[in-house]
N, C-alpha and C. Protein backbone atom coordinates (compact mmCIF):
# COMPACT_ATOMS: atom_id res chain seq x y z
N UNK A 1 -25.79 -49.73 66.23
CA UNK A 1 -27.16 -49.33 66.53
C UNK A 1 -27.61 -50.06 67.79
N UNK A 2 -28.62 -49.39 68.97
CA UNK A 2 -28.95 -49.94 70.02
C UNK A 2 -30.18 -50.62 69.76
N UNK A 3 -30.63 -51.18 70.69
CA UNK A 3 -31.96 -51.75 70.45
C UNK A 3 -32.80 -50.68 71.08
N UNK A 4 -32.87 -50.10 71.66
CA UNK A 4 -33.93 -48.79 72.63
C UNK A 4 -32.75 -47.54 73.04
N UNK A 5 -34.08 -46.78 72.48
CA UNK A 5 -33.79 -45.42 73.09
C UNK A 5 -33.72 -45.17 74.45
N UNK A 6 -33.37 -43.42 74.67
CA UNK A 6 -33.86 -43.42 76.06
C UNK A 6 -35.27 -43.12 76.00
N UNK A 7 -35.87 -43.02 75.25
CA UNK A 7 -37.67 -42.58 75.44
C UNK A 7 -38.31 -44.18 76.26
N UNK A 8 -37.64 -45.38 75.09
CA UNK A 8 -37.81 -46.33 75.16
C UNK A 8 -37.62 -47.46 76.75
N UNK A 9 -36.24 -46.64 76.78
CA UNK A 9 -36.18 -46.88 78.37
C UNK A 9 -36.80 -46.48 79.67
N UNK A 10 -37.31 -45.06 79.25
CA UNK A 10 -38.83 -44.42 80.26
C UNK A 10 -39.75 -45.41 79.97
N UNK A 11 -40.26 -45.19 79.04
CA UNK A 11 -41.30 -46.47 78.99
C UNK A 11 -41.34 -47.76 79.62
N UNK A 12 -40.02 -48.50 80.20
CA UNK A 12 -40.05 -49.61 80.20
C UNK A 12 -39.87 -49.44 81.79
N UNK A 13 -39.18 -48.11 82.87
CA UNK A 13 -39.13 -47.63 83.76
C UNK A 13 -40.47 -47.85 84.10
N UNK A 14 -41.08 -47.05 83.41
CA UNK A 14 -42.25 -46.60 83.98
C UNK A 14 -43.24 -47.80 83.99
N UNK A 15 -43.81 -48.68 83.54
CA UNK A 15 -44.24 -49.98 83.42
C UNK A 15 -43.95 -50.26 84.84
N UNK A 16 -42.41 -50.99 84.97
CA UNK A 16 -42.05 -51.59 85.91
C UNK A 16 -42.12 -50.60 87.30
N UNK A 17 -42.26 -49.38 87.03
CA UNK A 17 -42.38 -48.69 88.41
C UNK A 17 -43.88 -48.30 88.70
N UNK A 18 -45.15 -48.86 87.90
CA UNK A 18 -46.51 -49.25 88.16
C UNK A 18 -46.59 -50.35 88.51
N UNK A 19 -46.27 -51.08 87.98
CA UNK A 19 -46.15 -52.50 88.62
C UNK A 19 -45.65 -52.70 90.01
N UNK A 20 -44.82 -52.31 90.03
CA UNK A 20 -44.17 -52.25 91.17
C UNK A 20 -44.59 -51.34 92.73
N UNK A 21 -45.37 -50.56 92.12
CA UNK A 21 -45.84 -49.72 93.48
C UNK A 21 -47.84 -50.06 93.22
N UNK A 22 -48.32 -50.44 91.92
CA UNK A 22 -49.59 -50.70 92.38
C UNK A 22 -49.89 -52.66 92.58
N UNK A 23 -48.96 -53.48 91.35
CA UNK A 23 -49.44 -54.54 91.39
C UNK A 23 -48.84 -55.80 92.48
N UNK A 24 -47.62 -55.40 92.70
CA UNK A 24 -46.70 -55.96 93.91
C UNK A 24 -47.00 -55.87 94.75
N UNK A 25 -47.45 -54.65 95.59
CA UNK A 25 -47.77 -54.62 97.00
C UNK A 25 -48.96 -55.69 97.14
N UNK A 26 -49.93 -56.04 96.16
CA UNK A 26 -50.65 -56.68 96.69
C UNK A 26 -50.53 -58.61 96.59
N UNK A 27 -49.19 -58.81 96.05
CA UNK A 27 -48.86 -60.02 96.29
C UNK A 27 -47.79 -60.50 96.91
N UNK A 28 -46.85 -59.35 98.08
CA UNK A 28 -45.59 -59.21 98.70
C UNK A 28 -46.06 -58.37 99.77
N UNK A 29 -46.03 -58.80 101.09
CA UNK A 29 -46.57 -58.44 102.21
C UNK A 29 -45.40 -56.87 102.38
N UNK A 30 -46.36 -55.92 103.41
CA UNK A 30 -46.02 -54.18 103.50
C UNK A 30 -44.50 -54.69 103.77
N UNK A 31 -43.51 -54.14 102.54
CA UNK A 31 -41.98 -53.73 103.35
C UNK A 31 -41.00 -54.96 102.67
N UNK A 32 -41.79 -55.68 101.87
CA UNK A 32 -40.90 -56.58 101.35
C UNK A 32 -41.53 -57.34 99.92
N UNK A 33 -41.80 -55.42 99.43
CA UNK A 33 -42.31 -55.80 97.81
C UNK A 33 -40.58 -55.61 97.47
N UNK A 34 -40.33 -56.65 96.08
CA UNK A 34 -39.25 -56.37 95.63
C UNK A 34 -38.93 -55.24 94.46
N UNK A 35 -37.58 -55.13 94.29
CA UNK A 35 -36.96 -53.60 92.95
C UNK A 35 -37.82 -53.90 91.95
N UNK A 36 -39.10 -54.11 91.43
CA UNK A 36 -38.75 -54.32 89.89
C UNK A 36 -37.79 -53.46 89.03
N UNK A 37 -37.61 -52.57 89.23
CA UNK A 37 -36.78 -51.11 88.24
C UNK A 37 -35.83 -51.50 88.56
N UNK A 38 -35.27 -51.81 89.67
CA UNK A 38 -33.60 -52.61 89.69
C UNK A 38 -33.61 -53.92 88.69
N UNK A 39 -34.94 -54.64 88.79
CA UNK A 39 -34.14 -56.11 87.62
C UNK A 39 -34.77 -55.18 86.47
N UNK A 40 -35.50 -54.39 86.14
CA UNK A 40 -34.82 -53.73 84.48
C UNK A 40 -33.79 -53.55 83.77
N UNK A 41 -33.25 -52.60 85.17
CA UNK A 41 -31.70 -51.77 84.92
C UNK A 41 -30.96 -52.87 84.60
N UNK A 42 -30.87 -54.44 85.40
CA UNK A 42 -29.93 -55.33 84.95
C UNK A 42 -29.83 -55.72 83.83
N UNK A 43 -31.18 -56.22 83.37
CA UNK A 43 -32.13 -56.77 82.33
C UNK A 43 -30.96 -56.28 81.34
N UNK A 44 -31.39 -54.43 81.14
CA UNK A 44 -31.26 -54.07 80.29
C UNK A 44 -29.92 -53.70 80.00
N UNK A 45 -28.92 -53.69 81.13
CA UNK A 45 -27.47 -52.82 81.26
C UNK A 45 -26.85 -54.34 80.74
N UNK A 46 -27.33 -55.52 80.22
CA UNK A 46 -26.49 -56.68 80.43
C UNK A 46 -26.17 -56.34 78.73
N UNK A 47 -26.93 -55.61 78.15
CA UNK A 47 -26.84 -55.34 76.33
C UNK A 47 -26.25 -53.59 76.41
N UNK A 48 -26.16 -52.80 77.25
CA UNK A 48 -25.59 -51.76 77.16
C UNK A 48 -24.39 -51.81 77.22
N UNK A 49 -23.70 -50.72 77.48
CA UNK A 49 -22.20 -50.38 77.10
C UNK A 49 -22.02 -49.51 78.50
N UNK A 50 -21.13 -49.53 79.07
CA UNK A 50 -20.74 -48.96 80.34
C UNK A 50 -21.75 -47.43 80.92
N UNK A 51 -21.05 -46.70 80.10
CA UNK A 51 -21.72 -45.13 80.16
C UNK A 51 -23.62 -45.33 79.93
N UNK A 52 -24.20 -46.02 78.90
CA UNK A 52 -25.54 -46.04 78.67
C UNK A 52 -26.08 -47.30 80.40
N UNK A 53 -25.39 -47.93 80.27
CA UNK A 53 -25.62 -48.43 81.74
C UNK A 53 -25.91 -47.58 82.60
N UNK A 54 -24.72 -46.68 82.78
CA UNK A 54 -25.55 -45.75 84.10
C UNK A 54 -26.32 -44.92 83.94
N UNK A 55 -26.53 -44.44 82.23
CA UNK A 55 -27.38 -43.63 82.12
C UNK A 55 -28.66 -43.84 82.62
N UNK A 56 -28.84 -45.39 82.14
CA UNK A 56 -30.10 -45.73 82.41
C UNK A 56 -30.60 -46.13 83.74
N UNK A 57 -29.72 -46.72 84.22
CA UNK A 57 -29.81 -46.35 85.82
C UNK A 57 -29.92 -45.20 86.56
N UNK A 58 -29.24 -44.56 86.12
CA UNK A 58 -29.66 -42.87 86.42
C UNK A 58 -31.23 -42.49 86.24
N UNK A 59 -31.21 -42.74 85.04
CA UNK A 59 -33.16 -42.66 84.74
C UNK A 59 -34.17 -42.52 85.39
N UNK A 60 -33.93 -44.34 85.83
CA UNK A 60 -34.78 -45.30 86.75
C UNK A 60 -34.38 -44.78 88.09
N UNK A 61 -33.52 -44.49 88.50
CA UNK A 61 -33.41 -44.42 89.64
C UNK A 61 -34.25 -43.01 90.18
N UNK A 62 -33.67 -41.98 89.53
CA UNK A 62 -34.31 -40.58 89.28
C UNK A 62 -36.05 -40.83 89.38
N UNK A 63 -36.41 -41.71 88.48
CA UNK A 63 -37.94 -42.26 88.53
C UNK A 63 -38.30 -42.30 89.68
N UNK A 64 -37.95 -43.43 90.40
CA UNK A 64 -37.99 -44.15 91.62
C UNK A 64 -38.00 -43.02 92.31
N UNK A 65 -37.30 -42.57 93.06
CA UNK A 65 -36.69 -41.39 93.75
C UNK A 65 -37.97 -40.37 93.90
N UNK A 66 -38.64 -39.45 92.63
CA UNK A 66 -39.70 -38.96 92.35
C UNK A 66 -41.00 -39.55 92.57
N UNK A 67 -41.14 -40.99 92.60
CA UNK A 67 -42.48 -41.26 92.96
C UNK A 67 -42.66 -41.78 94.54
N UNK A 68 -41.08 -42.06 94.92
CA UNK A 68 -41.12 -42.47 96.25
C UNK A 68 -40.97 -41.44 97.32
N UNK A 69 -40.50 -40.06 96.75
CA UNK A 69 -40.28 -39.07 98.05
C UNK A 69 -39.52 -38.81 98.80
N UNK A 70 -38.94 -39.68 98.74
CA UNK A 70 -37.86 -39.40 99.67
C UNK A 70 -36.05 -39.60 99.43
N UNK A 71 -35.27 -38.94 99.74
CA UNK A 71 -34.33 -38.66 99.90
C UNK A 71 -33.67 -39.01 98.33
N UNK A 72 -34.23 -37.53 97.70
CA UNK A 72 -34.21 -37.75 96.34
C UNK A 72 -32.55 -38.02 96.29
N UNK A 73 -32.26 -39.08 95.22
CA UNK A 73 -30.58 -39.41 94.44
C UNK A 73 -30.49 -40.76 95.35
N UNK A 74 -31.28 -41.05 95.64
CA UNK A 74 -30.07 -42.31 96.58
C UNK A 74 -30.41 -43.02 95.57
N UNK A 75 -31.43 -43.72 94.86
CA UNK A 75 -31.84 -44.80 93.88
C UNK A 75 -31.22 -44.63 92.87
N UNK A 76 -31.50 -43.34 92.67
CA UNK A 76 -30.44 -42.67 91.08
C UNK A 76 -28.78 -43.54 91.42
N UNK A 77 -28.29 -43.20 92.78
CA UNK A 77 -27.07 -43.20 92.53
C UNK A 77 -26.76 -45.00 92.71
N UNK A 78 -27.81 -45.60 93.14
CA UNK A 78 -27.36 -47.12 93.46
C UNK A 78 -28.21 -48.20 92.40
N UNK A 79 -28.52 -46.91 91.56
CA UNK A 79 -29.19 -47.96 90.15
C UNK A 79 -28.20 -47.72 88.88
N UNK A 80 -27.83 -46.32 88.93
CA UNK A 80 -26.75 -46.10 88.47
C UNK A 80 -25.68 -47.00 88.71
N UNK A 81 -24.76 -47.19 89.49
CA UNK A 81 -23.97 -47.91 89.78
C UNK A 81 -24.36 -48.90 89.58
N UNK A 82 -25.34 -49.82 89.70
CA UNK A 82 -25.73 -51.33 89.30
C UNK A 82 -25.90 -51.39 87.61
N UNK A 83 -26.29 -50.73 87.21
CA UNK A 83 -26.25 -50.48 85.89
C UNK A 83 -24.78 -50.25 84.99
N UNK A 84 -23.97 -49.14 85.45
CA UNK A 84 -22.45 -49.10 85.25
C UNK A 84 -21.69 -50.23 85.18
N UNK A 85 -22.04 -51.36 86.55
CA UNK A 85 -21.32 -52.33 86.72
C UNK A 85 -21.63 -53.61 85.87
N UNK A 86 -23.04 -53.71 85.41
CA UNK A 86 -23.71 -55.16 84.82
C UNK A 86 -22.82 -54.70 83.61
N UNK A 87 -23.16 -53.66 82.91
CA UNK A 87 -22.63 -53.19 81.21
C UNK A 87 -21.31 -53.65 81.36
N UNK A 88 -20.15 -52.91 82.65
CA UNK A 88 -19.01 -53.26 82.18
C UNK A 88 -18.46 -54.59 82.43
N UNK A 89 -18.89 -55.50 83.48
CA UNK A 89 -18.81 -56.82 83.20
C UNK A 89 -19.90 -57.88 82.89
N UNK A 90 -20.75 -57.90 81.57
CA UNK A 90 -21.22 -58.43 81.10
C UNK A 90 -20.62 -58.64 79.69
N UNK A 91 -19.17 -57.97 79.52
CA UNK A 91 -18.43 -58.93 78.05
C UNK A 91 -17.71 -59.84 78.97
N UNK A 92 -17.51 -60.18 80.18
CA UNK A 92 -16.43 -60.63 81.21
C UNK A 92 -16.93 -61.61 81.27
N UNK A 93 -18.22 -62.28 81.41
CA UNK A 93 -18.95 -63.38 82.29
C UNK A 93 -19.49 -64.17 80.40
N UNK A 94 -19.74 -65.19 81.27
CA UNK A 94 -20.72 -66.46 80.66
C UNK A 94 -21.74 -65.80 80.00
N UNK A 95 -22.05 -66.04 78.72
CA UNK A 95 -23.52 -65.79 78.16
C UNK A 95 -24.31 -66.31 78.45
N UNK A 96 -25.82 -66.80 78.98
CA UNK A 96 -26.53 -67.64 78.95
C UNK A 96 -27.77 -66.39 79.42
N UNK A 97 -28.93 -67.45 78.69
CA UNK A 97 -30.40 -66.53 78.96
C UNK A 97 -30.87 -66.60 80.52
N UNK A 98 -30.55 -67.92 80.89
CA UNK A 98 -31.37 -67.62 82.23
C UNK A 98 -30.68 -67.47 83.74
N UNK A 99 -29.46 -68.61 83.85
CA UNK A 99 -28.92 -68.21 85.10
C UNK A 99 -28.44 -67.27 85.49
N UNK A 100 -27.01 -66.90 84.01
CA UNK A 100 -26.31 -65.48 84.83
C UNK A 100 -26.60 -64.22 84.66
N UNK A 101 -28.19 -64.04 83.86
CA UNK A 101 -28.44 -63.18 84.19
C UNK A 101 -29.36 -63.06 85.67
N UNK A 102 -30.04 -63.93 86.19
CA UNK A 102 -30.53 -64.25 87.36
C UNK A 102 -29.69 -64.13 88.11
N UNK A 103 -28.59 -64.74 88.29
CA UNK A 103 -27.72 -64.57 89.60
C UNK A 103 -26.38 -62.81 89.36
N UNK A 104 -27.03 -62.52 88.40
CA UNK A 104 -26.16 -61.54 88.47
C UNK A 104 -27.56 -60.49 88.95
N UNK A 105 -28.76 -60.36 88.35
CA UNK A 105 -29.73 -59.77 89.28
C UNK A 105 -29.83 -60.07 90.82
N UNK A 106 -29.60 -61.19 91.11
CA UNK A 106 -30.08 -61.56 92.79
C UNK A 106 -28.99 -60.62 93.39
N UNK A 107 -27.76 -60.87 93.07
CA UNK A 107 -26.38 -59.79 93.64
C UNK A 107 -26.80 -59.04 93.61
N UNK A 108 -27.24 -58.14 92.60
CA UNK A 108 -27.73 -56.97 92.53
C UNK A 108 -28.87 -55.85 93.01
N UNK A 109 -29.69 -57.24 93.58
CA UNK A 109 -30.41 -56.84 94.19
C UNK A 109 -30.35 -56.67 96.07
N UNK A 110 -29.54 -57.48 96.34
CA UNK A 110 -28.59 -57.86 97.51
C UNK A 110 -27.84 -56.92 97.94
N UNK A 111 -26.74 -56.49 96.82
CA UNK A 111 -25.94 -55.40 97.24
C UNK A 111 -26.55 -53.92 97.42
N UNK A 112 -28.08 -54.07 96.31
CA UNK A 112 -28.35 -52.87 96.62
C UNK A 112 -29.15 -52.07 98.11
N UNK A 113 -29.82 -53.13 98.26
CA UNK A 113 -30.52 -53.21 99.93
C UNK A 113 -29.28 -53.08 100.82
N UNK A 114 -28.23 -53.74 100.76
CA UNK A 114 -27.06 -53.58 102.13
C UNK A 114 -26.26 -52.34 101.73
N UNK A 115 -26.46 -51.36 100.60
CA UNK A 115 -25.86 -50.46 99.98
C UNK A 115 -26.93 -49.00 100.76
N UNK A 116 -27.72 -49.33 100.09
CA UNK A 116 -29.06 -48.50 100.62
C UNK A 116 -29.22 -48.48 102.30
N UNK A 117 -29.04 -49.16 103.21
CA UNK A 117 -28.55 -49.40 104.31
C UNK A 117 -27.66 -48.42 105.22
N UNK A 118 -26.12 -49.11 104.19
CA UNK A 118 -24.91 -48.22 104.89
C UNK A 118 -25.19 -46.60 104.57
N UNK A 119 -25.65 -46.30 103.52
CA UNK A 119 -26.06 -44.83 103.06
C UNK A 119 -27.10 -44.57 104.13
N UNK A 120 -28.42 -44.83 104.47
CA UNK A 120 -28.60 -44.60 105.50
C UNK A 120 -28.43 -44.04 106.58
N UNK A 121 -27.62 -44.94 106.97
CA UNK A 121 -27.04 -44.91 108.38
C UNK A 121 -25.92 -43.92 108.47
N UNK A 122 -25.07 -43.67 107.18
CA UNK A 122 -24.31 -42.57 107.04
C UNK A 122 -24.85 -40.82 106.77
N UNK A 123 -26.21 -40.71 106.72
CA UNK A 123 -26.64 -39.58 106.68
C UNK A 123 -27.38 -39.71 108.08
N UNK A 124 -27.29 -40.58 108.46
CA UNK A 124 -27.76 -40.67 110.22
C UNK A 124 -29.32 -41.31 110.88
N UNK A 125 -29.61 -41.73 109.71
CA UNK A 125 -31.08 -42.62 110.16
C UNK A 125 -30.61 -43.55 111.11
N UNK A 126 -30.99 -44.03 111.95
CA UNK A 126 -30.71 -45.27 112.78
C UNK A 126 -31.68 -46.24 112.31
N UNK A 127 -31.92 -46.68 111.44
CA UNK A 127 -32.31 -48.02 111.16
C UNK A 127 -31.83 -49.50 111.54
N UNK A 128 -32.08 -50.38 112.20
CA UNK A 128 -31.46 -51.49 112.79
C UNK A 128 -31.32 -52.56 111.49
N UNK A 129 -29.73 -53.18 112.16
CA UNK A 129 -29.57 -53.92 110.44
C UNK A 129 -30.66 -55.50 110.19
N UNK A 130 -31.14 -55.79 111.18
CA UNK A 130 -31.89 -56.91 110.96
C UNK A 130 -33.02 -56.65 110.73
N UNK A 131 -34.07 -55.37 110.79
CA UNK A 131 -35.84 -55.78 110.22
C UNK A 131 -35.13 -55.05 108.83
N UNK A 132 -34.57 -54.38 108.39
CA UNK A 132 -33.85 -53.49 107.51
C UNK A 132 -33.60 -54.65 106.12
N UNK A 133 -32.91 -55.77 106.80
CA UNK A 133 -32.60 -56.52 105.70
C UNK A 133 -33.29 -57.89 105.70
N UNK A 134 -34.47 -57.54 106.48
CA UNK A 134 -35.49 -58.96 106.32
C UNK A 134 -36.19 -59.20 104.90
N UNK A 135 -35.99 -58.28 103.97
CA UNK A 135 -36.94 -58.72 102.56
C UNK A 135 -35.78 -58.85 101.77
N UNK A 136 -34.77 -59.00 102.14
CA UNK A 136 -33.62 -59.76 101.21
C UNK A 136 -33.55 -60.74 100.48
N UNK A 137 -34.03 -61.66 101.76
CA UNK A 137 -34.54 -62.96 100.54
C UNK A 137 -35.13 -63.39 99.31
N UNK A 138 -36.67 -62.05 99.65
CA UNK A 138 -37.73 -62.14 98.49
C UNK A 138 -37.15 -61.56 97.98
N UNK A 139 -35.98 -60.13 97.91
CA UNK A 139 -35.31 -59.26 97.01
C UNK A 139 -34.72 -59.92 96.13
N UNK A 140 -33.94 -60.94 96.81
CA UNK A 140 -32.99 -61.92 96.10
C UNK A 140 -33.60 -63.09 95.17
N UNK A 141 -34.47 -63.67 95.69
CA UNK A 141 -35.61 -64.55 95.16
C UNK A 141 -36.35 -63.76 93.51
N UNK A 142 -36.15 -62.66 94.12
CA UNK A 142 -37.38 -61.97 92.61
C UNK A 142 -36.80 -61.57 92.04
N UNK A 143 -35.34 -61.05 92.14
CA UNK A 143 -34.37 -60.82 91.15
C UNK A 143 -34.06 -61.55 90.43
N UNK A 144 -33.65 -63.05 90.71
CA UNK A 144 -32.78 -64.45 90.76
C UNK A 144 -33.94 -64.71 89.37
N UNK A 145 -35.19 -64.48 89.57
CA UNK A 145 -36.02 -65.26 88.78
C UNK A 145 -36.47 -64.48 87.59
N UNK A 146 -36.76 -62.96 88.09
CA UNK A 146 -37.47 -61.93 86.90
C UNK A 146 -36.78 -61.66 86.40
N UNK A 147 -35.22 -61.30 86.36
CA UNK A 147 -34.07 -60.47 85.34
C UNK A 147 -34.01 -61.53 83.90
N UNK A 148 -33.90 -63.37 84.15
CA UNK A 148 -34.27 -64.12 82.80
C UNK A 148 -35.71 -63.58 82.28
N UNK A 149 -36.57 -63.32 83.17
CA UNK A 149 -38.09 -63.37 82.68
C UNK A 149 -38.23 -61.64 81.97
N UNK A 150 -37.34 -60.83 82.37
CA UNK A 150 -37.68 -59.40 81.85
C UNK A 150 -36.52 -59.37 80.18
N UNK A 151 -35.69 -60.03 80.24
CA UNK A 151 -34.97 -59.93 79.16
C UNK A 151 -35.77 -60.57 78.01
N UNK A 152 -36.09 -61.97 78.58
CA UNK A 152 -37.10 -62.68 77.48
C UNK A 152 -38.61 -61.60 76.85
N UNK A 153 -39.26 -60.89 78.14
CA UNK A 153 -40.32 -60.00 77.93
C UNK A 153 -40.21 -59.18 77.00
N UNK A 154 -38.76 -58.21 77.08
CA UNK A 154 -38.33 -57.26 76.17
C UNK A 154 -37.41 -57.90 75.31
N UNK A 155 -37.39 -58.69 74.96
CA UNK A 155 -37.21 -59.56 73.72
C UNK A 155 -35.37 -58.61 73.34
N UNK A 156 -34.49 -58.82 74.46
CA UNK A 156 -33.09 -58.10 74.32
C UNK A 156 -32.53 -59.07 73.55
N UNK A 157 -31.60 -58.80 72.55
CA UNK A 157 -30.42 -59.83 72.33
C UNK A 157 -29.46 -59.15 72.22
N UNK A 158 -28.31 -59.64 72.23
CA UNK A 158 -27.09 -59.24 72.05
C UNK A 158 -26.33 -58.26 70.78
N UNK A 159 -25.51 -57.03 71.36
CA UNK A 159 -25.32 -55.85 70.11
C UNK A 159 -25.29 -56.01 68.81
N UNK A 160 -24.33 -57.57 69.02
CA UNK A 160 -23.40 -57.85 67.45
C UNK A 160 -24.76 -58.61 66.34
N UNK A 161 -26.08 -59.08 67.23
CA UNK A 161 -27.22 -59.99 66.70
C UNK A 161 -28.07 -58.23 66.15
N UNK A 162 -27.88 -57.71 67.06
CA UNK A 162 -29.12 -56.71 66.49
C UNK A 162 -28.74 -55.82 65.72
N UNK A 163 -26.95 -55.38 65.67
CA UNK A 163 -26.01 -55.00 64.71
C UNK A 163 -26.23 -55.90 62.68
N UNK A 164 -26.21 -56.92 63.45
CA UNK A 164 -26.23 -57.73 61.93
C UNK A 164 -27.43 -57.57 61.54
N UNK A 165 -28.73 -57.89 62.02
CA UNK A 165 -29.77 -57.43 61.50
C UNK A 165 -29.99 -56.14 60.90
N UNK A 166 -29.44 -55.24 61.45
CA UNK A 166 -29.78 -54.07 60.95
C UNK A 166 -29.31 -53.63 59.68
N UNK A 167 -28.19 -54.70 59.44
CA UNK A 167 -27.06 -54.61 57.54
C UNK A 167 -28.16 -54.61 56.77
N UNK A 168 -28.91 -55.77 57.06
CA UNK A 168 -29.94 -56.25 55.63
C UNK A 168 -30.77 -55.53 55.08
């Protein structure tokens, strides 16, 4: 048994993608508000299973994509993939509540900006790589810190904990 649906996972999309487009901008200067919906997808893909990983990245990304306008699938496809990848190596890595899921968000948030980038530039935007990847830091910074703080929020634990609960 999972801990959330997919209804459950809109819901938690959608939160973080209000937050993120009304309450962020006004404490992260124009152009370098950070993913919140990317540290969800981590948050949440670190208790999923490969395939529900990208589903749910798929989701969120699809979300994103629709409220942002533009060049619908790119978020889908690079939240997806961040999602695919946390699920399938998160039986691989260290358990712990706060670092590796933090430093596996900051990567994630890292790769996805220099990902988002090369796609870019491969459908032919000329975007220059240095103002492009100037909110990296805070990307990296707010990942590093919110992916412990969103798992604790949504109160995730691990399959085999929420598996056993569910016997009794």
């Amino acid at each position: 048994m999972w801990q959330y649906r997919w209804w459950a996972w809109v819901l938690l999309f959608a939160a973080a993608l209000i937050i993120q487009t009304s309450f962020l901008p006004l404490l992260f200067p124009t152009g370098f508000v950070p993913n919140l919906v990317l540290v969800v997808v981590v948050a949440l893909a670190f208790f999923e299973s490969p395939s529900r990983g990208a589903l749910l990245g798929a989701i969120a990304g699809l979300m994103t994509d629709m409220v942002a306008g533009r060049l619908i699938g790119m978020n889908l496809a690079i939240d997806a993939a961040a999602g695919y990848l946390v699920a399938r190596l998160q039986s691989q890595i260290v358990r712990d509540d706060v670092l590796v899921p933090g430093v596996v968000g900051a990567f994630a948030a890292g790769a996805a900006r220099l990902v988002e980038w090369g796609v870019l530039r491969l459908l032919g935007f000329s975007f220059a790589f240095r103002p492009f990847v100037a909110p990296l830091p805070t990307d990296i910074l707010f990942a590093l810190f919110m992916t412990g703080a969103v798992m604790g929020l949504a109160r995730l634990r691990p399959r085999h904990e929420v598996d056993a609960s569910l016997r009794f």
